[in-house]
PDB file of N, CA and C in Angstrom:
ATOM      1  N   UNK A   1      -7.170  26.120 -86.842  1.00  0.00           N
ATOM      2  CA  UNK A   1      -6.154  25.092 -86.949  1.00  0.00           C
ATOM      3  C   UNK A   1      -5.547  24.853 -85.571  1.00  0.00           C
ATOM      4  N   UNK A   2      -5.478  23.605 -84.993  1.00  0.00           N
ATOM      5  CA  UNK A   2      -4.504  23.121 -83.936  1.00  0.00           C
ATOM      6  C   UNK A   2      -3.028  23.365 -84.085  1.00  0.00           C
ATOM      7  N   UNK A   3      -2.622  23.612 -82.990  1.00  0.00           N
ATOM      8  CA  UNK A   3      -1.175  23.931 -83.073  1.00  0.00           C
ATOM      9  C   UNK A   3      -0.620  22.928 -82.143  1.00  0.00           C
ATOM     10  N   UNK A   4      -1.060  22.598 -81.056  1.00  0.00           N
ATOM     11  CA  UNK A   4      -0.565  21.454 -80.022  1.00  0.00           C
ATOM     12  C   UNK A   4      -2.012  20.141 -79.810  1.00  0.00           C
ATOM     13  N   UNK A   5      -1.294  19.167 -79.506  1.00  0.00           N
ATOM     14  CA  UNK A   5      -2.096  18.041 -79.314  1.00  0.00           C
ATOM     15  C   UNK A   5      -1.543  17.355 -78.098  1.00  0.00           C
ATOM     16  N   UNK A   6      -2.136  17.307 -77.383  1.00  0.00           N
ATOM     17  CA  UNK A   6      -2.247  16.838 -76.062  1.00  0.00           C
ATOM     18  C   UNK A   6      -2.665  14.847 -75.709  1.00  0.00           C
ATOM     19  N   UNK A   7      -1.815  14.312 -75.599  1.00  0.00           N
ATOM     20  CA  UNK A   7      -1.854  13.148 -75.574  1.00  0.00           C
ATOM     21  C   UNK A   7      -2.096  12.811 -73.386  1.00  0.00           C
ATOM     22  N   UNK A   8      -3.837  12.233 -73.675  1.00  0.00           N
ATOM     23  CA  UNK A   8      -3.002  12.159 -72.033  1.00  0.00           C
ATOM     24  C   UNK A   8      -2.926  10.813 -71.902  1.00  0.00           C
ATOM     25  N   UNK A   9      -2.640  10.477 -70.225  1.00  0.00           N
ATOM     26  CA  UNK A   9      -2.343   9.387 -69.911  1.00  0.00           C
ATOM     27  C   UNK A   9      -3.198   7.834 -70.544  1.00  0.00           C
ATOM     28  N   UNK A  10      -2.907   6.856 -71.005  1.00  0.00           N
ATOM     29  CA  UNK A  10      -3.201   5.897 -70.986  1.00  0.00           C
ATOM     30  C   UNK A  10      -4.583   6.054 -71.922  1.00  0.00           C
ATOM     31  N   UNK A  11      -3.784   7.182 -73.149  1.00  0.00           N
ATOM     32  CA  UNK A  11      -4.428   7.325 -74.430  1.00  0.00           C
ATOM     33  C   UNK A  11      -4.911   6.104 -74.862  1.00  0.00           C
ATOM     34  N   UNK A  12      -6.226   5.518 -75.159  1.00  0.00           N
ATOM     35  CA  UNK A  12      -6.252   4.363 -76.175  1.00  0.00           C
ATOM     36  C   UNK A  12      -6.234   4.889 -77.543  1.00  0.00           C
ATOM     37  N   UNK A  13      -7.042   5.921 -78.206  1.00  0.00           N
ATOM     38  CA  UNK A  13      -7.776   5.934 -79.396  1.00  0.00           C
ATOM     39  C   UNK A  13      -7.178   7.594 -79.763  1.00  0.00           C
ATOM     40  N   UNK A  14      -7.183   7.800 -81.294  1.00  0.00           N
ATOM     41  CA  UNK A  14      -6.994   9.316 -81.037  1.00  0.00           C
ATOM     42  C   UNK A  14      -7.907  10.402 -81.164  1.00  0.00           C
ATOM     43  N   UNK A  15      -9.280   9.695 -80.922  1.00  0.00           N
ATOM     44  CA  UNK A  15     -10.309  10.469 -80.860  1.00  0.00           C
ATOM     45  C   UNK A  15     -10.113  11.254 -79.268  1.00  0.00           C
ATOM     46  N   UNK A  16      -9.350  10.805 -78.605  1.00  0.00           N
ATOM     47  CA  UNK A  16      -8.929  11.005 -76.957  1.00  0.00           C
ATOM     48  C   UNK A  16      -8.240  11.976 -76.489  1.00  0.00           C
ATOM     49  N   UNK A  17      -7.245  12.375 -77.714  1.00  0.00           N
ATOM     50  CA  UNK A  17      -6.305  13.258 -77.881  1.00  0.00           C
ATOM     51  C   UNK A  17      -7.000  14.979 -77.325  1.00  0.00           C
ATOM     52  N   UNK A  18      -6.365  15.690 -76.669  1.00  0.00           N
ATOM     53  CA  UNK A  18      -6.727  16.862 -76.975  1.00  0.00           C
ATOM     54  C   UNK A  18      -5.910  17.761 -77.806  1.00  0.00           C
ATOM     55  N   UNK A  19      -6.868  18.710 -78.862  1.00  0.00           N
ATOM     56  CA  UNK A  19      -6.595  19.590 -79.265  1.00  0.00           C
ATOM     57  C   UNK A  19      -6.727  21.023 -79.058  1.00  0.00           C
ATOM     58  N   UNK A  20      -5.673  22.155 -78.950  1.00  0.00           N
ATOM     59  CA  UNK A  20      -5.409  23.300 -78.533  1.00  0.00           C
ATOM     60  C   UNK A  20      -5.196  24.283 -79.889  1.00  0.00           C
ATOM     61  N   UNK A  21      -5.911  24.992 -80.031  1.00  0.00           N
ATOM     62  CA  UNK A  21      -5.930  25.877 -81.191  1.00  0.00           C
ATOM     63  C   UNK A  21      -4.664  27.557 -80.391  1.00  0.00           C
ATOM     64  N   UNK A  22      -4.293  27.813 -81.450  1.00  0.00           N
ATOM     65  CA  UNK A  22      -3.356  29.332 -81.019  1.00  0.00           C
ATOM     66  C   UNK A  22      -4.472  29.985 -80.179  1.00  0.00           C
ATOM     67  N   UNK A  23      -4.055  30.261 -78.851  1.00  0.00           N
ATOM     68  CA  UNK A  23      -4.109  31.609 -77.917  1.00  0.00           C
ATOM     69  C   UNK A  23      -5.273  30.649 -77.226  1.00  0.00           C
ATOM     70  N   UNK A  24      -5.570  29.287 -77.110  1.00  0.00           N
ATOM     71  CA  UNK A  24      -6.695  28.562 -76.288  1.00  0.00           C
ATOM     72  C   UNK A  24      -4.967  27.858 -74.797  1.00  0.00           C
ATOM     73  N   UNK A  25      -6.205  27.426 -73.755  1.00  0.00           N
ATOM     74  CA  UNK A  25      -5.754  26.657 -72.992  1.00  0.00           C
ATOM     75  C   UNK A  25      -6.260  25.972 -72.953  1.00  0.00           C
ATOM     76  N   UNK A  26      -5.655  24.915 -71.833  1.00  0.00           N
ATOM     77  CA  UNK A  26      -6.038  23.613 -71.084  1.00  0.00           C
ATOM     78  C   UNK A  26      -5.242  23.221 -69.856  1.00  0.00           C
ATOM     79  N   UNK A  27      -6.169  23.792 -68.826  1.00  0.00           N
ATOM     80  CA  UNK A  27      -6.099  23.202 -67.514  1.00  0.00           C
ATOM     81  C   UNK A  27      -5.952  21.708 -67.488  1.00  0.00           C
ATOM     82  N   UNK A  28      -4.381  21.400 -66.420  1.00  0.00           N
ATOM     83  CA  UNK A  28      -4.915  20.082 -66.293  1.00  0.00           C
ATOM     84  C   UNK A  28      -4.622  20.000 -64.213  1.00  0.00           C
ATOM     85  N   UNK A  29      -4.664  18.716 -64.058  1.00  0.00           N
ATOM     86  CA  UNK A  29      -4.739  18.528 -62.641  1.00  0.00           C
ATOM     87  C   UNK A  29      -5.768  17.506 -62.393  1.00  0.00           C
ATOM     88  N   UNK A  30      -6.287  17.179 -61.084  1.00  0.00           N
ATOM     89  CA  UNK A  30      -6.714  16.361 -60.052  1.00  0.00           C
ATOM     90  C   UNK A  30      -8.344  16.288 -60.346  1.00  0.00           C
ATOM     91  N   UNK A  31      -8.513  17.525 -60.638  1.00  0.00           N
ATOM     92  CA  UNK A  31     -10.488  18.282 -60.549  1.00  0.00           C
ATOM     93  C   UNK A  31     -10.916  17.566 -61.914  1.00  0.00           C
ATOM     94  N   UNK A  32     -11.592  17.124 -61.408  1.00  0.00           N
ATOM     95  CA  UNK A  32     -12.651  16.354 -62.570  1.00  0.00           C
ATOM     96  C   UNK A  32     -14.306  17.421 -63.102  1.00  0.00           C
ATOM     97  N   UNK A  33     -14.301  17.028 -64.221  1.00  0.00           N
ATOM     98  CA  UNK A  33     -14.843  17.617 -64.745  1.00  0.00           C
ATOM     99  C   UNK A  33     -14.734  18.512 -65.562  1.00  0.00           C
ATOM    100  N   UNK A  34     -15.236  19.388 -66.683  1.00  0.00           N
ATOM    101  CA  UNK A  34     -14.926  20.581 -66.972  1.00  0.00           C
ATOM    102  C   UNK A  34     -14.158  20.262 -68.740  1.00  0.00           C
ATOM    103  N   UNK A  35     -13.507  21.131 -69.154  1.00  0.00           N
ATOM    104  CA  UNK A  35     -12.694  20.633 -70.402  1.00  0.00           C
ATOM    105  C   UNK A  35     -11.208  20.736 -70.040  1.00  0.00           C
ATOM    106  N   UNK A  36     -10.703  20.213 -69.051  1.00  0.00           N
ATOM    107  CA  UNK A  36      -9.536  20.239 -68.723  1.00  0.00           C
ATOM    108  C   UNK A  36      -9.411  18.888 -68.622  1.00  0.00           C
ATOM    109  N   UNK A  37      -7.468  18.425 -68.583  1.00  0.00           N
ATOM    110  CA  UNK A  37      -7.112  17.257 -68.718  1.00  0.00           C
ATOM    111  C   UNK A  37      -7.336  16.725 -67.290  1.00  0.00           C
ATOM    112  N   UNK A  38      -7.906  15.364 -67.171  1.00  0.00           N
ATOM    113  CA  UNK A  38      -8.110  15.122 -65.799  1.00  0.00           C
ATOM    114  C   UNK A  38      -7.099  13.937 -65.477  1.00  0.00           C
ATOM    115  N   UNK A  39      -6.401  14.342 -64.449  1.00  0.00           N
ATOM    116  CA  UNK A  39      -5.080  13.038 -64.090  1.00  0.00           C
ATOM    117  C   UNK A  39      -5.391  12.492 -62.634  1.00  0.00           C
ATOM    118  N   UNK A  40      -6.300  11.392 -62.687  1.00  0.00           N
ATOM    119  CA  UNK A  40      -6.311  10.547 -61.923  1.00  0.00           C
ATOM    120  C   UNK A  40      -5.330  10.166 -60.536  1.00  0.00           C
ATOM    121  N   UNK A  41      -4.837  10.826 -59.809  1.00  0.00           N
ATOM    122  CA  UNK A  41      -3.998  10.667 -59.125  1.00  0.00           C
ATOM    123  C   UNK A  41      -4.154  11.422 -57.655  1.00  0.00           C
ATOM    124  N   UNK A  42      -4.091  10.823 -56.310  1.00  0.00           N
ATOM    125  CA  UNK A  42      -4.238  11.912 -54.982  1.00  0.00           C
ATOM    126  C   UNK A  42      -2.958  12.727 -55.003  1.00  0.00           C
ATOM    127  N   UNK A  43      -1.692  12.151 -55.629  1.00  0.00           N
ATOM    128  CA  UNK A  43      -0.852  13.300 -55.556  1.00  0.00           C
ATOM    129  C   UNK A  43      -0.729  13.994 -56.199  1.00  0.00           C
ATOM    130  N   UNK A  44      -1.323  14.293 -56.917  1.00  0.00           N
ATOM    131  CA  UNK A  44      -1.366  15.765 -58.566  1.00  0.00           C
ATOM    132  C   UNK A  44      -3.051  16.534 -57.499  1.00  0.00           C
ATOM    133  N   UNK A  45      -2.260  17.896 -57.951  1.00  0.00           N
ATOM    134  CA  UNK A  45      -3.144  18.606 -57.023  1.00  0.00           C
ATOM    135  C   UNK A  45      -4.098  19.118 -57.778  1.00  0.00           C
ATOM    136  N   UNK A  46      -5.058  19.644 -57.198  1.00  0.00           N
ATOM    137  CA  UNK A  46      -6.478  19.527 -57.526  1.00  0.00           C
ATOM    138  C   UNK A  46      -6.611  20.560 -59.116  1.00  0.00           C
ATOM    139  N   UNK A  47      -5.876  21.934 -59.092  1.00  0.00           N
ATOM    140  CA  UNK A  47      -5.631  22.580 -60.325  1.00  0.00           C
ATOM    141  C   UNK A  47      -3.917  22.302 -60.348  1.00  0.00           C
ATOM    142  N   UNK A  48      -3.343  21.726 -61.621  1.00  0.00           N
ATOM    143  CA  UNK A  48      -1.883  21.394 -61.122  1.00  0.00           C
ATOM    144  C   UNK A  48      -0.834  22.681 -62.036  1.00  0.00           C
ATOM    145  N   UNK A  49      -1.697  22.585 -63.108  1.00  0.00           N
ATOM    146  CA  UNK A  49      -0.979  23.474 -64.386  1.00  0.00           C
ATOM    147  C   UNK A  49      -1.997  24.083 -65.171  1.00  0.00           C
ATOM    148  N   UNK A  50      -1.121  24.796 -66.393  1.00  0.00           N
ATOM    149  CA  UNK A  50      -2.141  24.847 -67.545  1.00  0.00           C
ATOM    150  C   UNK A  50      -1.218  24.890 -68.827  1.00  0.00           C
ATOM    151  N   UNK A  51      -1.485  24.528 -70.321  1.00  0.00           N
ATOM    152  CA  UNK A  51      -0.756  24.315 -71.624  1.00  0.00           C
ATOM    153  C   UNK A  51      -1.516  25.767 -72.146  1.00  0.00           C
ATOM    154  N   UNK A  52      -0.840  26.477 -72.566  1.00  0.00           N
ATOM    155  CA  UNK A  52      -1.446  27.496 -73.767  1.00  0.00           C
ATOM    156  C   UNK A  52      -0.392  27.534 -75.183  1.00  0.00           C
ATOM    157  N   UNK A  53      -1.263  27.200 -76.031  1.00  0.00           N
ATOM    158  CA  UNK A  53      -0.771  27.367 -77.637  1.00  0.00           C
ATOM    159  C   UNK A  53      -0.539  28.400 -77.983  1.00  0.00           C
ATOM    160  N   UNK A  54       0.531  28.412 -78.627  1.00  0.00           N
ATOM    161  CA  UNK A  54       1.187  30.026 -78.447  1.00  0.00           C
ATOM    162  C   UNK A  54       2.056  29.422 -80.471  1.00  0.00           C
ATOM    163  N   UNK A  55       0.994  29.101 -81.265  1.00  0.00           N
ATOM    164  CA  UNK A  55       1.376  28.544 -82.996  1.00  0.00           C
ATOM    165  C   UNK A  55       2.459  27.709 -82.658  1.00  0.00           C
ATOM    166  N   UNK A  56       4.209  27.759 -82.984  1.00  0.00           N
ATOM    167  CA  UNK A  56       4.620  27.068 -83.014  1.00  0.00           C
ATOM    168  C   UNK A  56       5.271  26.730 -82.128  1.00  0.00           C
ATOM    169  N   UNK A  57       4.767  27.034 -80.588  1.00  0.00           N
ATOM    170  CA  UNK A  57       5.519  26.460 -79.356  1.00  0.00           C
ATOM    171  C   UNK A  57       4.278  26.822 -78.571  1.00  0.00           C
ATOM    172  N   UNK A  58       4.866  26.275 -76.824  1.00  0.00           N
ATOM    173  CA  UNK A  58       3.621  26.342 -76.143  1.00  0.00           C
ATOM    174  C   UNK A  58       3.958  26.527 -74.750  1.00  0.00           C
ATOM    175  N   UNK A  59       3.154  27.166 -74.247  1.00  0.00           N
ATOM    176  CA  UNK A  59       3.679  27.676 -72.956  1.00  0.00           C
ATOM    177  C   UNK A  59       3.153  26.733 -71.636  1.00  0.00           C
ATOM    178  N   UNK A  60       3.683  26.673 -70.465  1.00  0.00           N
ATOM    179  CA  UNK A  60       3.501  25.814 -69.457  1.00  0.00           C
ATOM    180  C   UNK A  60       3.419  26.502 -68.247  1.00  0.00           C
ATOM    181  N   UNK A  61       2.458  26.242 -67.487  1.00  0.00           N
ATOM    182  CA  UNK A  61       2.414  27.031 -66.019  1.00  0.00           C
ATOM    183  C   UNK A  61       2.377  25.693 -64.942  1.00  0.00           C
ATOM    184  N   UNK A  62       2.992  26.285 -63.945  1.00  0.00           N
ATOM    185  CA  UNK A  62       2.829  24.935 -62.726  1.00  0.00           C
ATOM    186  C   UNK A  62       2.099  25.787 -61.776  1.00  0.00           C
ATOM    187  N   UNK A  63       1.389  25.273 -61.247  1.00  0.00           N
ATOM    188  CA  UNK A  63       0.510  25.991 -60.312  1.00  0.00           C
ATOM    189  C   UNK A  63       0.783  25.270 -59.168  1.00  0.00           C
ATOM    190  N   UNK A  64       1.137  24.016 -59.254  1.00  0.00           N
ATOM    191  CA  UNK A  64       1.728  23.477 -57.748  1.00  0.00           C
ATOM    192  C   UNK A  64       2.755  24.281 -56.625  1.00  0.00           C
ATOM    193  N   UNK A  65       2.301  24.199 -55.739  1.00  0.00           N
ATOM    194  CA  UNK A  65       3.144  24.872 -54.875  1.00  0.00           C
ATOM    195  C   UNK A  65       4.609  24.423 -54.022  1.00  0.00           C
ATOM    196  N   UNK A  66       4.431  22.962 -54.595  1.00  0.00           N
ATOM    197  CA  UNK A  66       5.912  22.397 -54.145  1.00  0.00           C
ATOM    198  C   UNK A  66       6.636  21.551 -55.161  1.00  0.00           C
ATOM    199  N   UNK A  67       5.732  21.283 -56.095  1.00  0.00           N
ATOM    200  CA  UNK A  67       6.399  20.319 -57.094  1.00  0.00           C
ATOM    201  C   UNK A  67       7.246  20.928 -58.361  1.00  0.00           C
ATOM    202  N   UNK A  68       8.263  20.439 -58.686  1.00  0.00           N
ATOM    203  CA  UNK A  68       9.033  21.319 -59.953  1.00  0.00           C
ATOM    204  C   UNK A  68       8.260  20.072 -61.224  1.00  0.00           C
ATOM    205  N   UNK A  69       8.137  20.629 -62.148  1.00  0.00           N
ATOM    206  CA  UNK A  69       7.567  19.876 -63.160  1.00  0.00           C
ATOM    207  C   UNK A  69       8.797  19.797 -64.227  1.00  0.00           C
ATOM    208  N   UNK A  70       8.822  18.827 -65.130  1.00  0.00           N
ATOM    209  CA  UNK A  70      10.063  18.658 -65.996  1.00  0.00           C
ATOM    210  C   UNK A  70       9.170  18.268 -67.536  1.00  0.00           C
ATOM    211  N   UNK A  71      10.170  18.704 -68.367  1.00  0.00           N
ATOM    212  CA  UNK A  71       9.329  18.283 -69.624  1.00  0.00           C
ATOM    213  C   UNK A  71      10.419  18.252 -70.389  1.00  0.00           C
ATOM    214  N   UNK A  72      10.224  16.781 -71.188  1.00  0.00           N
ATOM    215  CA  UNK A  72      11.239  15.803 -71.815  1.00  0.00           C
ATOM    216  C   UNK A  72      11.349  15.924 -73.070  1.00  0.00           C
ATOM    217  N   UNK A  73      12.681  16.322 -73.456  1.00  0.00           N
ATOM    218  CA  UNK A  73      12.330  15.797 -75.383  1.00  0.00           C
ATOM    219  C   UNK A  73      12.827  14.171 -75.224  1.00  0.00           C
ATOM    220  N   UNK A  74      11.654  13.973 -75.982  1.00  0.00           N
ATOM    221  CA  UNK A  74      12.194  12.077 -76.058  1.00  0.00           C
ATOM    222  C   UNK A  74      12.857  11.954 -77.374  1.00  0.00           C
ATOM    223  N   UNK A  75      12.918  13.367 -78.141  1.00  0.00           N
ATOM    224  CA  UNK A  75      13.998  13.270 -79.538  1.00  0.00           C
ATOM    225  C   UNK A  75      15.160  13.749 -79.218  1.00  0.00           C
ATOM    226  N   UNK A  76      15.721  13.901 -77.883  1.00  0.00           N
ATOM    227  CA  UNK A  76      17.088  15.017 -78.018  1.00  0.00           C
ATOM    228  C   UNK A  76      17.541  13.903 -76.672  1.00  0.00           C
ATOM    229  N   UNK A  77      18.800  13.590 -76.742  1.00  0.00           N
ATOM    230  CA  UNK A  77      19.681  12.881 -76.072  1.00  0.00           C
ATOM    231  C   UNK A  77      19.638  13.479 -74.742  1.00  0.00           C
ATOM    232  N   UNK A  78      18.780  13.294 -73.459  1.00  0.00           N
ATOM    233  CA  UNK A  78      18.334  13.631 -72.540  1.00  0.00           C
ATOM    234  C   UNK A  78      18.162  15.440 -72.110  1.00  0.00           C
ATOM    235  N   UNK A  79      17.934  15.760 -73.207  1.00  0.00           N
ATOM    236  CA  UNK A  79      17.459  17.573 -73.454  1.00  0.00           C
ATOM    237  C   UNK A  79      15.876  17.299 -72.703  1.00  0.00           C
ATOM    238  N   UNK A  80      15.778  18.035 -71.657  1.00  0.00           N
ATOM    239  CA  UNK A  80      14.625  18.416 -70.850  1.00  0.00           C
ATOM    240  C   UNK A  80      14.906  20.320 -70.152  1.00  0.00           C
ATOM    241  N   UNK A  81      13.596  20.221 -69.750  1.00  0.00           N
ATOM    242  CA  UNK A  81      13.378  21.777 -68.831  1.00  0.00           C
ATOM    243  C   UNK A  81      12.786  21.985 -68.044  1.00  0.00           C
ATOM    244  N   UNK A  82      13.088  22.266 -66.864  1.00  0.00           N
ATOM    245  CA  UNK A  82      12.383  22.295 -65.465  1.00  0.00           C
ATOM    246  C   UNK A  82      11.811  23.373 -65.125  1.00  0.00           C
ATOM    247  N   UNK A  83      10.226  23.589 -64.858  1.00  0.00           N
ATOM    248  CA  UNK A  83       9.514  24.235 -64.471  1.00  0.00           C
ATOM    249  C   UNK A  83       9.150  24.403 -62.853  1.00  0.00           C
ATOM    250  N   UNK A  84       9.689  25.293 -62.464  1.00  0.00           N
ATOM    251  CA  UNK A  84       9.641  25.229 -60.842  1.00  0.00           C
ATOM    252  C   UNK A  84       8.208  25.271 -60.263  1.00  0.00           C
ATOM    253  N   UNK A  85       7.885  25.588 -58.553  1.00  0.00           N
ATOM    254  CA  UNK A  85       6.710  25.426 -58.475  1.00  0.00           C
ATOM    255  C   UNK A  85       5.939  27.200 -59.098  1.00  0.00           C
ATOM    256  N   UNK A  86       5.215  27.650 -59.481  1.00  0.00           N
ATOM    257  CA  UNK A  86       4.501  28.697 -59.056  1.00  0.00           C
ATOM    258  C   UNK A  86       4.966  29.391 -60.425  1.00  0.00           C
ATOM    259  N   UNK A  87       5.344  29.075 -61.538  1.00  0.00           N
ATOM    260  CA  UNK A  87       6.104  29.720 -62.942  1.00  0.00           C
ATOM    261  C   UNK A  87       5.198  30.085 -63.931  1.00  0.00           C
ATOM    262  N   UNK A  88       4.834  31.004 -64.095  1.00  0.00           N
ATOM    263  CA  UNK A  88       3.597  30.672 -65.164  1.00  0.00           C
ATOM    264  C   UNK A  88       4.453  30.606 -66.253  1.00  0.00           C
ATOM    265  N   UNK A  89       3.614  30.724 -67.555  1.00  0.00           N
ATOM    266  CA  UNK A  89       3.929  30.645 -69.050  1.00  0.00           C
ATOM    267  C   UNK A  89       5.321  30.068 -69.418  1.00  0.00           C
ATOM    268  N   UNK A  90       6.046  29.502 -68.968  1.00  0.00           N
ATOM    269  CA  UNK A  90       7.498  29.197 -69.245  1.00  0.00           C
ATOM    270  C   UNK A  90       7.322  28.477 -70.933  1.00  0.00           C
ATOM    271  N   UNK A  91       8.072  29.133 -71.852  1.00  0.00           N
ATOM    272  CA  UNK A  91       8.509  28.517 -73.175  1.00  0.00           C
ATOM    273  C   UNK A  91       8.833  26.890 -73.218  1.00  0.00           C
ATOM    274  N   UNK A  92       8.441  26.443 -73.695  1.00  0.00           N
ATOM    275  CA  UNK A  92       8.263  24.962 -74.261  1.00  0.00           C
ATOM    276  C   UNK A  92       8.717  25.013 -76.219  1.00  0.00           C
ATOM    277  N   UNK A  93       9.513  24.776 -76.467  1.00  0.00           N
ATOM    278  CA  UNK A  93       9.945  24.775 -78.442  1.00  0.00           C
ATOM    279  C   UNK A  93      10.145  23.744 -78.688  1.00  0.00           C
ATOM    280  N   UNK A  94       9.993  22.283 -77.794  1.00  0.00           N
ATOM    281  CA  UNK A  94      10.104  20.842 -78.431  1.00  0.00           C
ATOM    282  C   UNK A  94       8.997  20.738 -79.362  1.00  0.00           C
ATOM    283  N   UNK A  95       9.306  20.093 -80.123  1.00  0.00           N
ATOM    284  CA  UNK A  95       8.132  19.794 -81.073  1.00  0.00           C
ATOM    285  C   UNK A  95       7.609  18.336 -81.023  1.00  0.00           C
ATOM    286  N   UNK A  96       7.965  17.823 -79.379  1.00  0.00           N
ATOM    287  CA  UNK A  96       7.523  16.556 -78.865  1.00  0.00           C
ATOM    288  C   UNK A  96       7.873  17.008 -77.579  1.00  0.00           C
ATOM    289  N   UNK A  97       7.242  16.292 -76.714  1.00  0.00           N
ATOM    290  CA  UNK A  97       7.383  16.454 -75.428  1.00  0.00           C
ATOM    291  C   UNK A  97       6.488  15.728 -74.319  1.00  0.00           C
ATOM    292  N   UNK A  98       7.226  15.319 -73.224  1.00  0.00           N
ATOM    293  CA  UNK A  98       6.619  14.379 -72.197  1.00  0.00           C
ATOM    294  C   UNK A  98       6.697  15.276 -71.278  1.00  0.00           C
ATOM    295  N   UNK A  99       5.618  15.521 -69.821  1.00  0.00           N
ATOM    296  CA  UNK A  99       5.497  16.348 -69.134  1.00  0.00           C
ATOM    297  C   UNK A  99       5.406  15.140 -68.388  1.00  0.00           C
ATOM    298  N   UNK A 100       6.434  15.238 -67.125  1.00  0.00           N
ATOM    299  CA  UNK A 100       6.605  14.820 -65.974  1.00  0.00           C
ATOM    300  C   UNK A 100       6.278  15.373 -64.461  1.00  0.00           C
ATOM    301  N   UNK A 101       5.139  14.777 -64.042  1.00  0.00           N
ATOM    302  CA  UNK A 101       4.718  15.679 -62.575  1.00  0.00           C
ATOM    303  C   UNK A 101       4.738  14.511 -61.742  1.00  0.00           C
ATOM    304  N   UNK A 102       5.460  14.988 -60.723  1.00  0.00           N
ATOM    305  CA  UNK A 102       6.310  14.142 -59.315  1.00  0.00           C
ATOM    306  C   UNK A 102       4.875  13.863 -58.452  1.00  0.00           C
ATOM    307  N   UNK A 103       4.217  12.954 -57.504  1.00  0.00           N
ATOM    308  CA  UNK A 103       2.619  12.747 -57.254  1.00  0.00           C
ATOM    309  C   UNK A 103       3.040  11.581 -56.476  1.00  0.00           C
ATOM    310  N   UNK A 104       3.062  12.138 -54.836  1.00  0.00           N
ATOM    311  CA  UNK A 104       3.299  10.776 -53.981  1.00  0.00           C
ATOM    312  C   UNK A 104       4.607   9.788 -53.998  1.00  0.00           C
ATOM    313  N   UNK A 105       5.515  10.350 -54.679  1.00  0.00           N
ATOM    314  CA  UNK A 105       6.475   9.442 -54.863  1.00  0.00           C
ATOM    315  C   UNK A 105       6.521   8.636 -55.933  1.00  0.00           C
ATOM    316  N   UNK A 106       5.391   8.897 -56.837  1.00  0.00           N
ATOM    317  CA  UNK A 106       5.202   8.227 -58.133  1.00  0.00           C
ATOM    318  C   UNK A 106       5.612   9.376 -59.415  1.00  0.00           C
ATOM    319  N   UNK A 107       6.239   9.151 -60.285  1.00  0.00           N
ATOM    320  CA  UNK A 107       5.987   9.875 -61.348  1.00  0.00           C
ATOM    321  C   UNK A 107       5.114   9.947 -62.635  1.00  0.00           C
ATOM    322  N   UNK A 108       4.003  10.886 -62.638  1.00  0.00           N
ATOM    323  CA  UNK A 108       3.153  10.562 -63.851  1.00  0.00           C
ATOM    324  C   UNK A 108       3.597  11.254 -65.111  1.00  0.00           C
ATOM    325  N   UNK A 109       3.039  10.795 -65.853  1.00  0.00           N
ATOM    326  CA  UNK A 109       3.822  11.582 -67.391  1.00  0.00           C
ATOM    327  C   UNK A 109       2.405  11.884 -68.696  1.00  0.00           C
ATOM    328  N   UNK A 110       2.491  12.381 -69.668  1.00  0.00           N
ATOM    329  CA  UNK A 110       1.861  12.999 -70.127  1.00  0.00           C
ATOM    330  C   UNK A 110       2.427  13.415 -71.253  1.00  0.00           C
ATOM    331  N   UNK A 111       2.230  13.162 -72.566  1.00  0.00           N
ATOM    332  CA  UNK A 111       2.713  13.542 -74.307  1.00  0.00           C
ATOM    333  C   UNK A 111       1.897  15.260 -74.589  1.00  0.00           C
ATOM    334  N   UNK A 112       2.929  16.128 -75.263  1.00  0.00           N
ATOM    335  CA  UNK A 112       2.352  17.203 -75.677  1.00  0.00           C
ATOM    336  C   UNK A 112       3.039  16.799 -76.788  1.00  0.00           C
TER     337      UNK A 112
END
């Protein structure tokens, strides 16, 4: 059974969606290829993070070395949590959530 679903950027279909079963990951970042989420962008670095399903919450690592990453409840009246650079596993308990990574002065975003 899936526990998290991974919506990435500029989802059309939900065959697109990724799914994360308890105690699996998913690398995402810059590097193409592989079964990790791939984000199109020169400023998202080449390995950027990773999501691990952990049943009813999910853990977040930033692997960037300068960027703080933020992740949004878009259900809670501006309730977010900032993941600094270099943090592994940090707790995630939204049961929606937008992951915000800072990339050139642009901000990209991302649905868990």
């Amino acid at each position: 059974m899936y526990s998290v679903i991974v919506v990435p950027p500029a989802c059309a279909r939900p065959d697109d969606r990724i799914r994360i079963a308890t105690g699996e990951r998913l690398t995402f970042g810059r590097a193409e290829g592989g079964d990790g989420l791939t984000i199109a962008h020169e400023g998202v670095p080449r390995i950027a993070g990773e999501i691990s399903a952990q049943g009813t919450f999910w853990l977040l690592s930033n692997r960037s070395e300068h960027q703080t990453y933020v992740v949004e409840n878009p259900e809670g009246a501006g309730e977010h949590i900032k993941v600094g650079p270099g943090r592994v596993d940090a707790p995630v308990s939204f049961e929606f959530s937008r992951i915000v990574l800072p990339a050139a002065g642009d901000l990209l975003t991302f649905d868990v």
